[in-house]
C-alpha atoms as a PDB file:
ATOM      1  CA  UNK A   1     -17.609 -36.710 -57.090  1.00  0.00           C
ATOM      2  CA  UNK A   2     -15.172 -35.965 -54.218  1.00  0.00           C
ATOM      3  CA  UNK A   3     -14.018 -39.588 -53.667  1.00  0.00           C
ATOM      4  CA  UNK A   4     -12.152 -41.317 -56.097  1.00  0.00           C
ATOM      5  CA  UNK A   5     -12.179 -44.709 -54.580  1.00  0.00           C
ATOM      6  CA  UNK A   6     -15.816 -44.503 -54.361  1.00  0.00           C
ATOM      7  CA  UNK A   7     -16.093 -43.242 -57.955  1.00  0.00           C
ATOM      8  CA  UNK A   8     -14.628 -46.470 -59.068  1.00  0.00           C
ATOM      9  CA  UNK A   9     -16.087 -48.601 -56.524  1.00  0.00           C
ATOM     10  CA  UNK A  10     -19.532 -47.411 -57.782  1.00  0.00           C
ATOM     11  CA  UNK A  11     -18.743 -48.062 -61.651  1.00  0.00           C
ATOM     12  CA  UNK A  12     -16.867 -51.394 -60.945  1.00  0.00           C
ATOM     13  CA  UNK A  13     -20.136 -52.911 -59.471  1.00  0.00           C
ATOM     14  CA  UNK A  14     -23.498 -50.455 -60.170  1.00  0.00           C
ATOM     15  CA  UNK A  15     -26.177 -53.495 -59.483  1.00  0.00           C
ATOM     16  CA  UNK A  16     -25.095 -53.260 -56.501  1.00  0.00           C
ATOM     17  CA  UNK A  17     -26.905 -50.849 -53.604  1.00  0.00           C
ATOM     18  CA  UNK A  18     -25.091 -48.875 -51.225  1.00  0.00           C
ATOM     19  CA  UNK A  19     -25.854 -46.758 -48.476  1.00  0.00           C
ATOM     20  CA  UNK A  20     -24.083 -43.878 -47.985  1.00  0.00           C
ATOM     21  CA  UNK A  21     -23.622 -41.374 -45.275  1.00  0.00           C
ATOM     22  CA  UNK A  22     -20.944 -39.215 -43.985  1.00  0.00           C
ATOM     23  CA  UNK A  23     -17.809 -41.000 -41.695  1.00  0.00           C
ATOM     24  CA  UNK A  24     -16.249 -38.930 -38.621  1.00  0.00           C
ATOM     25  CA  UNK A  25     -12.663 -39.219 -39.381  1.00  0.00           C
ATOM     26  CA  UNK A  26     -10.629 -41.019 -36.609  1.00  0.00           C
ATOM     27  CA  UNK A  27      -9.631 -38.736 -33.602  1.00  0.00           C
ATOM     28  CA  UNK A  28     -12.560 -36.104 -34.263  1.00  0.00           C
ATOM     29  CA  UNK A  29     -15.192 -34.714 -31.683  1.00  0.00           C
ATOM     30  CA  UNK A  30     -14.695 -34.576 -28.025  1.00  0.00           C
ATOM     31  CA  UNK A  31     -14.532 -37.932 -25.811  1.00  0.00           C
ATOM     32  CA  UNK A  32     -13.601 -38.744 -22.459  1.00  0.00           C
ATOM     33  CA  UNK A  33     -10.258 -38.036 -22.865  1.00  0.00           C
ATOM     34  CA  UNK A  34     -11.032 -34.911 -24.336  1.00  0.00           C
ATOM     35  CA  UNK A  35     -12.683 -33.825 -21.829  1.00  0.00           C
ATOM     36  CA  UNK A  36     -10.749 -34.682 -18.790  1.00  0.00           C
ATOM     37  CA  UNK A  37      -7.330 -32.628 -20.352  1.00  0.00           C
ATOM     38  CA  UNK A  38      -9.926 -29.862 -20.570  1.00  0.00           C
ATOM     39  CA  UNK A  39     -10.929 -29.969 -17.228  1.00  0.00           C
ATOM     40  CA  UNK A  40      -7.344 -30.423 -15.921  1.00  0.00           C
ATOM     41  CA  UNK A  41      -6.440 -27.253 -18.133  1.00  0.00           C
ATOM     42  CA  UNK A  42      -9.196 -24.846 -16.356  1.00  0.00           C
ATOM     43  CA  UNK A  43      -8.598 -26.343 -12.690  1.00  0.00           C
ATOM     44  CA  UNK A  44      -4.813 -25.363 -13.195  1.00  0.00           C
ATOM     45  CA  UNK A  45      -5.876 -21.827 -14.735  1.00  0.00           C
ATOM     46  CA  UNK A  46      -8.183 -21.406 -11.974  1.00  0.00           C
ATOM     47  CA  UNK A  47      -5.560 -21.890  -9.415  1.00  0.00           C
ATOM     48  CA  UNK A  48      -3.071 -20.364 -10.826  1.00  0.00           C
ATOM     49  CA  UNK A  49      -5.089 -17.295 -11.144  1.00  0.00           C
ATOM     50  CA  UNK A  50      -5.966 -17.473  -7.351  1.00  0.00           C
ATOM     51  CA  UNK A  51      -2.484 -18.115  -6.056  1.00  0.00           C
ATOM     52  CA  UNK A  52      -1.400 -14.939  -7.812  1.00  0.00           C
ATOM     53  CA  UNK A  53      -4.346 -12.701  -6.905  1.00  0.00           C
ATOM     54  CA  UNK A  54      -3.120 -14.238  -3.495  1.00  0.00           C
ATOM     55  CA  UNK A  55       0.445 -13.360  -3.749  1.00  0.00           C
ATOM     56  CA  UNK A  56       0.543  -9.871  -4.853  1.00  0.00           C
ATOM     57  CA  UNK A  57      -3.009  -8.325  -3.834  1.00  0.00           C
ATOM     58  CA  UNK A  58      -4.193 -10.542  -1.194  1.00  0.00           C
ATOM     59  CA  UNK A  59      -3.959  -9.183   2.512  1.00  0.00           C
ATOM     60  CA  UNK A  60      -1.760 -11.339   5.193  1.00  0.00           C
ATOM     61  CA  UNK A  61      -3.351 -12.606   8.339  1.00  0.00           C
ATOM     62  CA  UNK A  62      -3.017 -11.117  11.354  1.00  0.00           C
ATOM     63  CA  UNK A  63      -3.510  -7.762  13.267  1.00  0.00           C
ATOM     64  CA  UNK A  64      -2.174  -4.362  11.841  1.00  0.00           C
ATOM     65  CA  UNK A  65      -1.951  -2.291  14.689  1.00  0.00           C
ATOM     66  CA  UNK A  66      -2.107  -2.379  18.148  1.00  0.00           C
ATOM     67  CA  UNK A  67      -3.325   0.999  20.605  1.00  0.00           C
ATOM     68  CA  UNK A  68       0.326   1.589  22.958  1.00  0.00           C
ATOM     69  CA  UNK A  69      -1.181   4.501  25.030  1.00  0.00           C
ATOM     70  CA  UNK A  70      -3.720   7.115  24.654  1.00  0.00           C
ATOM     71  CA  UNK A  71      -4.281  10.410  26.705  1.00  0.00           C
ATOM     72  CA  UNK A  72      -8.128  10.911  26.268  1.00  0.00           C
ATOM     73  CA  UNK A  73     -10.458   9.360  24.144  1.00  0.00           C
ATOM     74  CA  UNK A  74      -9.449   6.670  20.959  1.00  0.00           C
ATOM     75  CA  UNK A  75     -12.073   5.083  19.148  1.00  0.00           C
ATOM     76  CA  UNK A  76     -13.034   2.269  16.860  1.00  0.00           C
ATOM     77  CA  UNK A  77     -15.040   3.675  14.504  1.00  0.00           C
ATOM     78  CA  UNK A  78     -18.342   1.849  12.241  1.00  0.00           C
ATOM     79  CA  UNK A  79     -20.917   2.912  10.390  1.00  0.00           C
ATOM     80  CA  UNK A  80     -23.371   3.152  13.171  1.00  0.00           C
ATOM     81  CA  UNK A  81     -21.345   3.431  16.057  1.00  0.00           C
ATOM     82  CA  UNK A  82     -17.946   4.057  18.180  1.00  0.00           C
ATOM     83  CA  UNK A  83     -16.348   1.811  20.868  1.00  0.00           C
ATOM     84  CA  UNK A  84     -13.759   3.041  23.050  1.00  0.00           C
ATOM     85  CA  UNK A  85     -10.106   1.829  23.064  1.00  0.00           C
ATOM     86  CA  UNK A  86      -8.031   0.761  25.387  1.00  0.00           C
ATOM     87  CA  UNK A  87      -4.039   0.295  25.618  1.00  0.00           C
ATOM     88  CA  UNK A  88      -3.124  -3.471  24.228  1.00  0.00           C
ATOM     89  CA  UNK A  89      -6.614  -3.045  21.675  1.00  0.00           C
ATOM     90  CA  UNK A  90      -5.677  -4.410  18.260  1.00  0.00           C
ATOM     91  CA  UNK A  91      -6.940  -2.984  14.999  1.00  0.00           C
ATOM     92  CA  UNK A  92      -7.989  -4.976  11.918  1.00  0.00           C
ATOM     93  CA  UNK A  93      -7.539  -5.116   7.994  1.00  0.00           C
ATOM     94  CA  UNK A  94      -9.070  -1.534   7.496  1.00  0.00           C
ATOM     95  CA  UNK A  95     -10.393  -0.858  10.557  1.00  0.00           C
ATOM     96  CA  UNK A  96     -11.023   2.803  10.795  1.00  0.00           C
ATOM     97  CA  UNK A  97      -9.594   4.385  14.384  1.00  0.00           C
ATOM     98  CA  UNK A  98     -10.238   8.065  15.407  1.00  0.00           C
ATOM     99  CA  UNK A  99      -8.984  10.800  18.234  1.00  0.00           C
ATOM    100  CA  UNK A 100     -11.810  12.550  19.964  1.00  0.00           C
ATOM    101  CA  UNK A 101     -10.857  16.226  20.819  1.00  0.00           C
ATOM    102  CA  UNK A 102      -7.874  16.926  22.937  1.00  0.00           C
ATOM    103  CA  UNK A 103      -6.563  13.410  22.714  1.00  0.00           C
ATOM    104  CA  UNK A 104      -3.054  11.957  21.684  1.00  0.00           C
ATOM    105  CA  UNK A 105      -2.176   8.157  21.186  1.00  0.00           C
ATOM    106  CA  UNK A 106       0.479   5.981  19.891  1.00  0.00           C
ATOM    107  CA  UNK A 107      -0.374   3.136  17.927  1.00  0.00           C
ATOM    108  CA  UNK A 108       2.551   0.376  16.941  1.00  0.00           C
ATOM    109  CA  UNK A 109       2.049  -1.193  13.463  1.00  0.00           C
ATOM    110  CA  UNK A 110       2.528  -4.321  12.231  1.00  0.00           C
ATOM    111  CA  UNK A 111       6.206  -3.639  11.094  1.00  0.00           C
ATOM    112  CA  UNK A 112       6.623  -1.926  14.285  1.00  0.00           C
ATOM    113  CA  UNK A 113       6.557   1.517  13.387  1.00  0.00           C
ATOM    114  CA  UNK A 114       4.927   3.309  15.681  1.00  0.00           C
ATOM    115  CA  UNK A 115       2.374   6.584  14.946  1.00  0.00           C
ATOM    116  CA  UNK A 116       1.429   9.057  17.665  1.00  0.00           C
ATOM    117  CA  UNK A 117      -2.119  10.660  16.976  1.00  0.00           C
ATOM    118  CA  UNK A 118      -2.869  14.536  17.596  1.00  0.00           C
ATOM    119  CA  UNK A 119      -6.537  15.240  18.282  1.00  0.00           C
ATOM    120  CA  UNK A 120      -9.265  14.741  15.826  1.00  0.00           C
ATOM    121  CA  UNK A 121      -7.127  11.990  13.739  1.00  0.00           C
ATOM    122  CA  UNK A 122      -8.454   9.540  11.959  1.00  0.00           C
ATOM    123  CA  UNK A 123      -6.816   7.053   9.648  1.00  0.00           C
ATOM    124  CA  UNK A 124      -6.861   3.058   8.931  1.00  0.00           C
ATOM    125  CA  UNK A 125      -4.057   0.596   8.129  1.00  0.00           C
ATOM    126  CA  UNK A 126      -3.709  -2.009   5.039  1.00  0.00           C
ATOM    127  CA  UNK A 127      -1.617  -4.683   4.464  1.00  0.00           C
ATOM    128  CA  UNK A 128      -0.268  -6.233   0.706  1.00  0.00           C
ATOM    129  CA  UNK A 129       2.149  -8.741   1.001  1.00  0.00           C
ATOM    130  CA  UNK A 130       5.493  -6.597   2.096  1.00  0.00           C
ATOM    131  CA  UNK A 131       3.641  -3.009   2.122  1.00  0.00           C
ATOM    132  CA  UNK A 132       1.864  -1.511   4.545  1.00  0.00           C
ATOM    133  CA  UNK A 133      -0.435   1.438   4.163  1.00  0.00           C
ATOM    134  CA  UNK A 134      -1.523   3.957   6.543  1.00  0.00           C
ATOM    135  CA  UNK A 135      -4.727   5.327   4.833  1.00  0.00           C
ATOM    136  CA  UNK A 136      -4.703   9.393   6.925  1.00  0.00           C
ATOM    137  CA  UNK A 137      -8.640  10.273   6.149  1.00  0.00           C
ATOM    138  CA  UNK A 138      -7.622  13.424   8.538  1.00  0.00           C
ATOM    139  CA  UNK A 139      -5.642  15.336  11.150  1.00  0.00           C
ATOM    140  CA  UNK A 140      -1.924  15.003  12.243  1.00  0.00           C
ATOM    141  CA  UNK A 141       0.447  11.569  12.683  1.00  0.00           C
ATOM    142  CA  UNK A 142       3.919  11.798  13.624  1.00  0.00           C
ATOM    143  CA  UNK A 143       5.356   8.637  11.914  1.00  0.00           C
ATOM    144  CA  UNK A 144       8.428   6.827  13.399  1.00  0.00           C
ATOM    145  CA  UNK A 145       8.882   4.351  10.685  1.00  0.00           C
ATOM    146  CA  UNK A 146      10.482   0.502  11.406  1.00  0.00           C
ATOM    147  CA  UNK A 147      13.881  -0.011   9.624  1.00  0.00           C
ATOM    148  CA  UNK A 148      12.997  -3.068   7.549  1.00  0.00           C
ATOM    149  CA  UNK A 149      14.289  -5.156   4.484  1.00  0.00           C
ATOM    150  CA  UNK A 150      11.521  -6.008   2.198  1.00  0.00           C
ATOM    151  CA  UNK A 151       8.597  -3.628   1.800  1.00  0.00           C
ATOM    152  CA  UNK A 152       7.567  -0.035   2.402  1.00  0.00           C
ATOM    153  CA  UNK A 153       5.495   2.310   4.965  1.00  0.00           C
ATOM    154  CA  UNK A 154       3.197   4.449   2.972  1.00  0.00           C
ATOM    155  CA  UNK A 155       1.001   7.062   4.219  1.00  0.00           C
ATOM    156  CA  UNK A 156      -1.833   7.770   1.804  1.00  0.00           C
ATOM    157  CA  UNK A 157      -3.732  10.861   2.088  1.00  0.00           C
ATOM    158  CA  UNK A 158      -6.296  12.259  -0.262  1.00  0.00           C
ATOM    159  CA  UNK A 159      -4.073  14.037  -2.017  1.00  0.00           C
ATOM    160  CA  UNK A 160      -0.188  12.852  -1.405  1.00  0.00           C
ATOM    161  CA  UNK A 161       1.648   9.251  -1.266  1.00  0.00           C
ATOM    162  CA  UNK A 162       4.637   9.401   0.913  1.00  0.00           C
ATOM    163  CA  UNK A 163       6.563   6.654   1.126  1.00  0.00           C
ATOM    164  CA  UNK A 164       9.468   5.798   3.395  1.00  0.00           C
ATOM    165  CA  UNK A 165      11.353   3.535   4.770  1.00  0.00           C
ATOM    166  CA  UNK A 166      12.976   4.014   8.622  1.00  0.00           C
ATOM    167  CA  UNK A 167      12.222   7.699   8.680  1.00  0.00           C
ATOM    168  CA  UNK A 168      10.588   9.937  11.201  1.00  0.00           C
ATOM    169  CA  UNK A 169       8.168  12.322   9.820  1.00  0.00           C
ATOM    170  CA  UNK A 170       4.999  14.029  10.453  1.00  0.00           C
ATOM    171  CA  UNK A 171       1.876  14.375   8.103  1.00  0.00           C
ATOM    172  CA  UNK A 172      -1.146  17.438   8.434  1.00  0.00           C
ATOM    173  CA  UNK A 173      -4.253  16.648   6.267  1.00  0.00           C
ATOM    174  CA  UNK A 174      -7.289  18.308   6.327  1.00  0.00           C
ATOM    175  CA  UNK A 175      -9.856  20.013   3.433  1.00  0.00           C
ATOM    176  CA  UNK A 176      -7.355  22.491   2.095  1.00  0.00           C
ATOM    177  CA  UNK A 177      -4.659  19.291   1.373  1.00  0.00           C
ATOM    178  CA  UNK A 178      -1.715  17.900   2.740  1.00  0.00           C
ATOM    179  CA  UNK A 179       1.651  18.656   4.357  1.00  0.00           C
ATOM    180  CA  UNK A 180       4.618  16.579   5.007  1.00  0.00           C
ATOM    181  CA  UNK A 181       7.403  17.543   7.279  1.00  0.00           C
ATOM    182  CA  UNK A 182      10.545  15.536   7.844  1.00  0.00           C
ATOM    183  CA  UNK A 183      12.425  15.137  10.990  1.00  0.00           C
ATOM    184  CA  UNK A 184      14.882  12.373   9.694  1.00  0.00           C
ATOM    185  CA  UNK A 185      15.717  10.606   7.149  1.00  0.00           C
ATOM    186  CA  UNK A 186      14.725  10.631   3.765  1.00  0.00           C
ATOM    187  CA  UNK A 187      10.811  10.656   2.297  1.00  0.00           C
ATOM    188  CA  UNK A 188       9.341  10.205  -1.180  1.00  0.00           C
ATOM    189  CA  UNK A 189       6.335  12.089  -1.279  1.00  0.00           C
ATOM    190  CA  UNK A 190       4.134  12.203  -4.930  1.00  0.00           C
ATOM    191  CA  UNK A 191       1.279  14.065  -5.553  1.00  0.00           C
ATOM    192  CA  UNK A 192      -0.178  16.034  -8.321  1.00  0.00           C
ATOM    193  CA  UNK A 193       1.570  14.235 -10.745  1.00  0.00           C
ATOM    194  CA  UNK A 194       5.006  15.166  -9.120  1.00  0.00           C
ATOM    195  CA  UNK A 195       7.554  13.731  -7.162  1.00  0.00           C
ATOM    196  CA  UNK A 196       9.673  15.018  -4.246  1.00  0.00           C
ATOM    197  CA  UNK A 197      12.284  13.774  -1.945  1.00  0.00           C
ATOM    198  CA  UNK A 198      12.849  15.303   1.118  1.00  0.00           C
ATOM    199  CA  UNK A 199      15.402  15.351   3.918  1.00  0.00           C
ATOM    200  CA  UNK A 200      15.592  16.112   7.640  1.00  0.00           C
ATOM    201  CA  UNK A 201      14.233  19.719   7.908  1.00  0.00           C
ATOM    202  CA  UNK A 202      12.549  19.707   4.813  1.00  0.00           C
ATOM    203  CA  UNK A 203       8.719  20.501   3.868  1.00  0.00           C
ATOM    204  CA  UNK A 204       6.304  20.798   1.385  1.00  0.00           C
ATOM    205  CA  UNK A 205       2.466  21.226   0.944  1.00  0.00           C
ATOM    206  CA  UNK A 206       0.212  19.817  -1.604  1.00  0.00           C
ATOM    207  CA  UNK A 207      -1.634  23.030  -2.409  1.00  0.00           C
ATOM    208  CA  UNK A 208      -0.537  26.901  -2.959  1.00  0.00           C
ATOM    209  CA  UNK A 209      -3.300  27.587  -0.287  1.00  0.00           C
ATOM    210  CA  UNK A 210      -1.553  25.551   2.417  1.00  0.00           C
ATOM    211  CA  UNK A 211       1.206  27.867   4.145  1.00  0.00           C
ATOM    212  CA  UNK A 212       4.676  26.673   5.533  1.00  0.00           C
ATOM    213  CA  UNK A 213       4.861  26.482   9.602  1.00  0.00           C
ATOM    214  CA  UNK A 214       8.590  25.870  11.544  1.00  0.00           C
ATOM    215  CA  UNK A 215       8.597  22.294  12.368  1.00  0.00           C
ATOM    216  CA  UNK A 216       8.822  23.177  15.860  1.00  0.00           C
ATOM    217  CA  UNK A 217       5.356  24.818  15.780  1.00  0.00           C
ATOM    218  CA  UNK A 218       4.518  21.423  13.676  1.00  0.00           C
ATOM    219  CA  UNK A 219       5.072  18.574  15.706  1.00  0.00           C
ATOM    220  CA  UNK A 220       4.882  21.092  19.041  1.00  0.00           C
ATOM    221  CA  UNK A 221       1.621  18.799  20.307  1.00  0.00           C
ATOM    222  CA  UNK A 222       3.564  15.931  20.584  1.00  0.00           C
ATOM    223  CA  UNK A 223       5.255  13.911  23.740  1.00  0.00           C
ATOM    224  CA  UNK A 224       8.247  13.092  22.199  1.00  0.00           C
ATOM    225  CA  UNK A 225       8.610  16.733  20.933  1.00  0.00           C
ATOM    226  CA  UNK A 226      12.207  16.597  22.888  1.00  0.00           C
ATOM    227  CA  UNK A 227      13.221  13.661  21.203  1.00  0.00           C
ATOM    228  CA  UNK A 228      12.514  15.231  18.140  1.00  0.00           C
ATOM    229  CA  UNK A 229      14.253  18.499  18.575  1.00  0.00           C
ATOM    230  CA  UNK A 230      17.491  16.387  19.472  1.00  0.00           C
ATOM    231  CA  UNK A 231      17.281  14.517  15.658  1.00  0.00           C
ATOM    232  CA  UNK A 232      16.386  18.079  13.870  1.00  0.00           C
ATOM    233  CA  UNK A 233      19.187  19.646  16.081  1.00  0.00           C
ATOM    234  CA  UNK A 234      21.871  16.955  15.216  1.00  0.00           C
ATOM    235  CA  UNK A 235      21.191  16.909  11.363  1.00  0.00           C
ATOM    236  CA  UNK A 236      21.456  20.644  11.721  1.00  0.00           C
ATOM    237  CA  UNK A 237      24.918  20.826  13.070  1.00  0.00           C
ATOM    238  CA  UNK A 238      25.757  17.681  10.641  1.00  0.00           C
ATOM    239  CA  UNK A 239      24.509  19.982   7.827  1.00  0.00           C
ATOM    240  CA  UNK A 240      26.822  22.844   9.166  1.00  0.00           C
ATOM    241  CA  UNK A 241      29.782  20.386   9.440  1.00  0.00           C
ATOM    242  CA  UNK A 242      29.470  19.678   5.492  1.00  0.00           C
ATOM    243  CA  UNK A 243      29.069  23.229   4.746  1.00  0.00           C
ATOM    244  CA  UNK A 244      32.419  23.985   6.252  1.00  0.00           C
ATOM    245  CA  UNK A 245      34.290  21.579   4.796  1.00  0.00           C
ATOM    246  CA  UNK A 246      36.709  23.064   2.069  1.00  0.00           C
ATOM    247  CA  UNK A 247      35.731  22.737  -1.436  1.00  0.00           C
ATOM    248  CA  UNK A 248      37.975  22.452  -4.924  1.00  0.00           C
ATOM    249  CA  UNK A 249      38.249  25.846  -6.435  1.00  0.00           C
ATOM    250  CA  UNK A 250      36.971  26.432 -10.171  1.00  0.00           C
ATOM    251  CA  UNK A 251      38.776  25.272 -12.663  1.00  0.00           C
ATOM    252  CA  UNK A 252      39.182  27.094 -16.038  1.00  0.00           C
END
């Protein structure tokens, strides 16, 4: 009934018996061919989707921090246990390092930015691609971040992402939140849905319940504390060089 060449094939000679059954058309189903494009389709999916995972989430090899000095006891800290530190010690992807009480330490990154720890500090680093993140669990880092051209330094807390790029700053976390406080340079710091840039001198707190200190009385623990002075000092009296510089009167 569908087949009109049949039709008349089957009046022109009735007598005559015929099987019939259905004919795959030419080209249909799935052969060798078929099945080797198919293949060749997934394998290049498959490794396409690995190369990119690679590229932009994927860790680089290497260390991502390295102990400089320490004045009392720095640790390598596991689930079950703690190993001491010594200077020239290099820290892994995520490797979790902590300040026992009374203890300071610098630690050079990766990028060569180099922390110094205040007692009872703990924090890990993490690397993506250009990035690198120091992840501050708690305590107090003074941050002397690497000039660099691709990439950022974050600091992740809790509760704040700062992120800068050749700046020296200092970071406080602890149960009531964060607070950042710069010393130079300039730092993007977002939390609570907001975001904040601050300059040299500048400070703010993540929470209502954190109070303000001077940044002296911040980064006062620290044995570069004259080093720092001298970069607050000089942006101060660069500050008070702008602020006597004539200005246009109003216009009307």
């Amino acid at each position: 009934r569908e087949c009109v060449a049949c039709r008349r094939l089957a009046h022109a000679a009735p007598q005559q018996d015929a099987t019939w059954a259905p004919v795959r058309p030419a080209g249909a189903g799935w052969g060798l061919r078929q099945f080797a494009m198919a293949a060749s389709i997934v394998v290049v999916l498959g490794l396409s989707a690995y190369l990119m995972t690679h590229w932009f989430f994927g860790a680089p090899a290497g260390m991502r921090a390295k102990v400089e000095s320490a004045q009392g006891g720095i640790y390598l800290a596991t689930a079950s246990s703690e190993r001491l530190l010594r200077p020239g010690d290099e820290l892994s992807e995520g490797q979790l390092v902590r300040t026992a009480g009374g203890a300071n330490a610098f630690v050079r990154l990766g990028d060569g930015s180099v922390l110094e720890m205040n007692e009872r500090t703990e924090f890990s680093v993490s690397m993506r691609r250009a990035d690198t993140t120091v992840n501050l669990n708690q305590g107090l880092i003074i941050v002397q971040a690497a000039k660099r051209r691709t990439g950022h330094l974050y600091v992740l807390t809790p509760e704040a992402r700062i992120a800068v790029t050749g700046t020296v700053f200092a970071v406080n976390t602890g149960i009531k939140g964060s607070r950042v406080s710069v010393i130079e340079g300039e730092v993007h710091v977002a939390h609570a849905g907001l975001k904040e840039v601050l300059h040299s001198g500048d400070q703010v707190a993540t929470s209502a319940s954190i109070t303000g200190v001077p940044l002296r009385d911040e980064i006062a623990w620290s044995r570069n504390l004259d080093q720092h002075l001298a970069l607050l000092a000089q942006f101060a009296k660069l500050q008070h060089k702008f602020q006597e510089i004539p200005t246009p009167g109003l216009r009307y």
